[in-house]
N, C-alpha and C. Protein backbone atom coordinates (compact mmCIF):
# COMPACT_ATOMS: atom_id res chain seq x y z
N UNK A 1 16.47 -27.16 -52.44
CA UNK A 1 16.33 -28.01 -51.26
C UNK A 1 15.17 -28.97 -51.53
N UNK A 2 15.69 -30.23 -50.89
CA UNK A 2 14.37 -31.43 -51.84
C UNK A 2 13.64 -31.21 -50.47
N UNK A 3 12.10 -31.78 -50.75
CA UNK A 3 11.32 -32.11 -49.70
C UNK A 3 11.64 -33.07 -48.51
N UNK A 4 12.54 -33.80 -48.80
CA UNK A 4 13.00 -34.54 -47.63
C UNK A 4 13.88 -33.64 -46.75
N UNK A 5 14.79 -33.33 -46.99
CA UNK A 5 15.58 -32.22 -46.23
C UNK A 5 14.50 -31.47 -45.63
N UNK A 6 13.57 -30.72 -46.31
CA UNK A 6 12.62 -29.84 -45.33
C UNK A 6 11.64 -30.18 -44.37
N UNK A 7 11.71 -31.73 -44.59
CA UNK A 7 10.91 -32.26 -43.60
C UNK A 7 11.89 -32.77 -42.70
N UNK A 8 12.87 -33.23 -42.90
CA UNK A 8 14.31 -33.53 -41.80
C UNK A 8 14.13 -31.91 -41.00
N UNK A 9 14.80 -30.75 -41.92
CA UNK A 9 14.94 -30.26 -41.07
C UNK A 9 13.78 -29.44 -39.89
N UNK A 10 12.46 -29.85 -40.57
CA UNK A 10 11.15 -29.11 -39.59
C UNK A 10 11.36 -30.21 -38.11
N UNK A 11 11.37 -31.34 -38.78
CA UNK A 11 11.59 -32.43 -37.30
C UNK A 11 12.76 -32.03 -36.38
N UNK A 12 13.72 -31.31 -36.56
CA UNK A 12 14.68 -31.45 -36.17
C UNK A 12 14.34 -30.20 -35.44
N UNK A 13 13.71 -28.89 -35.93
CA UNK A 13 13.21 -27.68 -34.96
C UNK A 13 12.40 -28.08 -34.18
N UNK A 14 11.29 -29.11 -34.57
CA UNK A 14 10.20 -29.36 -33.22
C UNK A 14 10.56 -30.18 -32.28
N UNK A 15 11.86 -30.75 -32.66
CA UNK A 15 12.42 -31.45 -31.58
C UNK A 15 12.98 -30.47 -30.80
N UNK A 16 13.55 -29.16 -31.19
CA UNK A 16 14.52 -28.16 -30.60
C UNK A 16 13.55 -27.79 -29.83
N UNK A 17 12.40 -27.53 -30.42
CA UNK A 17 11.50 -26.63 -29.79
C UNK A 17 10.79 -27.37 -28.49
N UNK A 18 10.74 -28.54 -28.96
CA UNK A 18 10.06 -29.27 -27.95
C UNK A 18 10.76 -29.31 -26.34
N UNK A 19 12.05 -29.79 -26.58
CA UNK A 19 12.76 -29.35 -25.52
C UNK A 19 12.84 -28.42 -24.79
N UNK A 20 12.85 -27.52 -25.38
CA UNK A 20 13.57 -26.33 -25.18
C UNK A 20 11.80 -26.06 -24.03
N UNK A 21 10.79 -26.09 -25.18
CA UNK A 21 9.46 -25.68 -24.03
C UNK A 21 9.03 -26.44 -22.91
N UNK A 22 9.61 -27.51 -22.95
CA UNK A 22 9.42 -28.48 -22.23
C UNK A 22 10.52 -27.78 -20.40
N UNK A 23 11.48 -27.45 -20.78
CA UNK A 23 12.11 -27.02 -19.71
C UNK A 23 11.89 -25.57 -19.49
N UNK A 24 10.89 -24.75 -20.25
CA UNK A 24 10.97 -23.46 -19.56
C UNK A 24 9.40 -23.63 -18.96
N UNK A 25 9.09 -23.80 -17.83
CA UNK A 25 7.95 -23.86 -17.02
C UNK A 25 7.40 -22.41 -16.86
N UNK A 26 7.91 -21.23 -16.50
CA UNK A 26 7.85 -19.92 -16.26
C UNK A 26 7.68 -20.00 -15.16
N UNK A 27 7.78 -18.38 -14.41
CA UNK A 27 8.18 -18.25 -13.14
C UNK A 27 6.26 -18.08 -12.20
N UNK A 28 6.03 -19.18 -12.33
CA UNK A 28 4.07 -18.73 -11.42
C UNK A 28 4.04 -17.76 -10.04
N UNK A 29 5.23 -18.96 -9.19
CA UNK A 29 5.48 -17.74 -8.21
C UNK A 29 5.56 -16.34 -8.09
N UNK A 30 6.57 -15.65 -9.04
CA UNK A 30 6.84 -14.39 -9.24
C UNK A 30 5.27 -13.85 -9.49
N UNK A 31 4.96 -14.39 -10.68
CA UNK A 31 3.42 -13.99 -11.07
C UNK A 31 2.27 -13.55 -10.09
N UNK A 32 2.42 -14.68 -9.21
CA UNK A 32 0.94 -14.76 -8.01
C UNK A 32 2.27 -13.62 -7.08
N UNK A 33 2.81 -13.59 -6.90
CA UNK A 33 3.58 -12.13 -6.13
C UNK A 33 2.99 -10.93 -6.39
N UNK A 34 3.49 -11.27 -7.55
CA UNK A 34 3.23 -9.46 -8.16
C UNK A 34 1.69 -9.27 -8.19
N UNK A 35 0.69 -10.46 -8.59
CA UNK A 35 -0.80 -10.37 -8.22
C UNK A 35 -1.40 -9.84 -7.16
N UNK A 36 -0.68 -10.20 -5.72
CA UNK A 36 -0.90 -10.48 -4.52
C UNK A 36 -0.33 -9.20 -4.11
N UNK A 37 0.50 -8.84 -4.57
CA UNK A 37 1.20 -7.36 -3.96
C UNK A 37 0.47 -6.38 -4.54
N UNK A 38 -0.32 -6.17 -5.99
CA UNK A 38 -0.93 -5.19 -6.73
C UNK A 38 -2.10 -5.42 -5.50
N UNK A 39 -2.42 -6.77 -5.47
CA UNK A 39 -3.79 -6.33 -4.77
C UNK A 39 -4.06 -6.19 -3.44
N UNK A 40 -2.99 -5.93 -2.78
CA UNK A 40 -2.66 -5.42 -1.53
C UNK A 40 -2.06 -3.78 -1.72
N UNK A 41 -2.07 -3.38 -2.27
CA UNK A 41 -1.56 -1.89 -2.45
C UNK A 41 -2.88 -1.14 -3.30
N UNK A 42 -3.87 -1.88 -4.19
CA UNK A 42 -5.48 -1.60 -3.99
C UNK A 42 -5.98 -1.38 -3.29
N UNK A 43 -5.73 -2.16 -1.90
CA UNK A 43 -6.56 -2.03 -1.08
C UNK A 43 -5.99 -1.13 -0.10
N UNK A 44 -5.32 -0.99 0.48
CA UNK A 44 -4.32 0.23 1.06
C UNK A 44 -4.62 1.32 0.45
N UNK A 45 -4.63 1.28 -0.76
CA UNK A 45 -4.89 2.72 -1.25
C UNK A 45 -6.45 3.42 -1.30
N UNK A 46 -7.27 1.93 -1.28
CA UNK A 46 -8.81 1.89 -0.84
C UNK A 46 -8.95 2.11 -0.08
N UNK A 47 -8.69 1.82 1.40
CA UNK A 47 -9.04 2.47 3.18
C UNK A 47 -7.94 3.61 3.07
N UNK A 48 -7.11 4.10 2.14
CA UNK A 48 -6.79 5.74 2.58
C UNK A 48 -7.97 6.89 1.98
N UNK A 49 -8.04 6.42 0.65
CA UNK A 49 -8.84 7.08 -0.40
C UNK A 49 -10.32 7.13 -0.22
N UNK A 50 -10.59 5.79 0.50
CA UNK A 50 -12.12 5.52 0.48
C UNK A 50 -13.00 6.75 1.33
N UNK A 51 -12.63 6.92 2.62
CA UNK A 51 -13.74 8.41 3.07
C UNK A 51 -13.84 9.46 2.13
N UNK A 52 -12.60 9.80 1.19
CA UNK A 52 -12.39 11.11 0.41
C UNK A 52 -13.00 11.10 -0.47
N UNK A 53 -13.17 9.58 -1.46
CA UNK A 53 -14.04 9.41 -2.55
C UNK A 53 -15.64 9.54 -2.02
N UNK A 54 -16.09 8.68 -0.72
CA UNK A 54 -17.35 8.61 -0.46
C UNK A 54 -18.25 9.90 -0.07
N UNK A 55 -17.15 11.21 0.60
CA UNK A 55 -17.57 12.42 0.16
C UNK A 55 -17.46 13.14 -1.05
N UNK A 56 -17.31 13.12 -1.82
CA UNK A 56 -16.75 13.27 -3.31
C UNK A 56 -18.11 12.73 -3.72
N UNK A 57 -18.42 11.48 -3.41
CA UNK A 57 -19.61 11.09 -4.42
C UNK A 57 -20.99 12.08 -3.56
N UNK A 58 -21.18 11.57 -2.72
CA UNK A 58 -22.20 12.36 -1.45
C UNK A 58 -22.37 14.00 -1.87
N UNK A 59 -21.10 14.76 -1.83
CA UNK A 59 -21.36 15.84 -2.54
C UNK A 59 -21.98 16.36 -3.74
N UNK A 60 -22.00 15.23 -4.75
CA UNK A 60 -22.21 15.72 -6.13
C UNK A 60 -23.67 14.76 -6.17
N UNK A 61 -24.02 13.77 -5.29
CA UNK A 61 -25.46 13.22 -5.45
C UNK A 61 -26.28 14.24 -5.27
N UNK A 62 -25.59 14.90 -3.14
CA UNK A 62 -26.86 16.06 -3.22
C UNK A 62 -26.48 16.98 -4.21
N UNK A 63 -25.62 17.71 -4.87
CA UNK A 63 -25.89 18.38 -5.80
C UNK A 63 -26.44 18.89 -6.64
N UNK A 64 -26.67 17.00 -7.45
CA UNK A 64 -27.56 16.83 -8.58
C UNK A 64 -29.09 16.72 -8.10
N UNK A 65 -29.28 16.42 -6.69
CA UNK A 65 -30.74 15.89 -6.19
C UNK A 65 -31.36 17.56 -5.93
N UNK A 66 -30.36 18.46 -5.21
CA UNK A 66 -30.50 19.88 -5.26
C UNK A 66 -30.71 20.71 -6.37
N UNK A 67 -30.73 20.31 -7.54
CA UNK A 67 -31.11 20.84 -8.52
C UNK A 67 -32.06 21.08 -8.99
């Protein structure tokens, strides 16, 4: 294969390619969803969890301060 052909055909992929990336934008919406929903089910799980952890820690401070 001569060097011209391989440079024909590299132009001819970055043209493919170019297109081709040019029309796939990706989905942002979906993205900031699934962001927005993880960090709403953090926090839900933070005001169930949160008194249980804050005795959990409280217990084992005086613990260690009782020592």
């Amino acid at each position: 294969m001569s060097i011209r052909t391989q440079n024909a055909e590299v132009r001819e992929i970055r043209r493919s390619l170019g297109s081709t990336l040019a029309e796939d934008r990706g989905d942002v919406p979906g993205w900031v969803l699934i962001t927005l929903m993880t960090a709403g089910l953090v926090v839900a799980i933070w005001a169930i969890a949160g008194p249980a952890l804050n005795n959990i820690l409280d217990d084992s401070f005086s613990r260690v301060a009782g020592i």
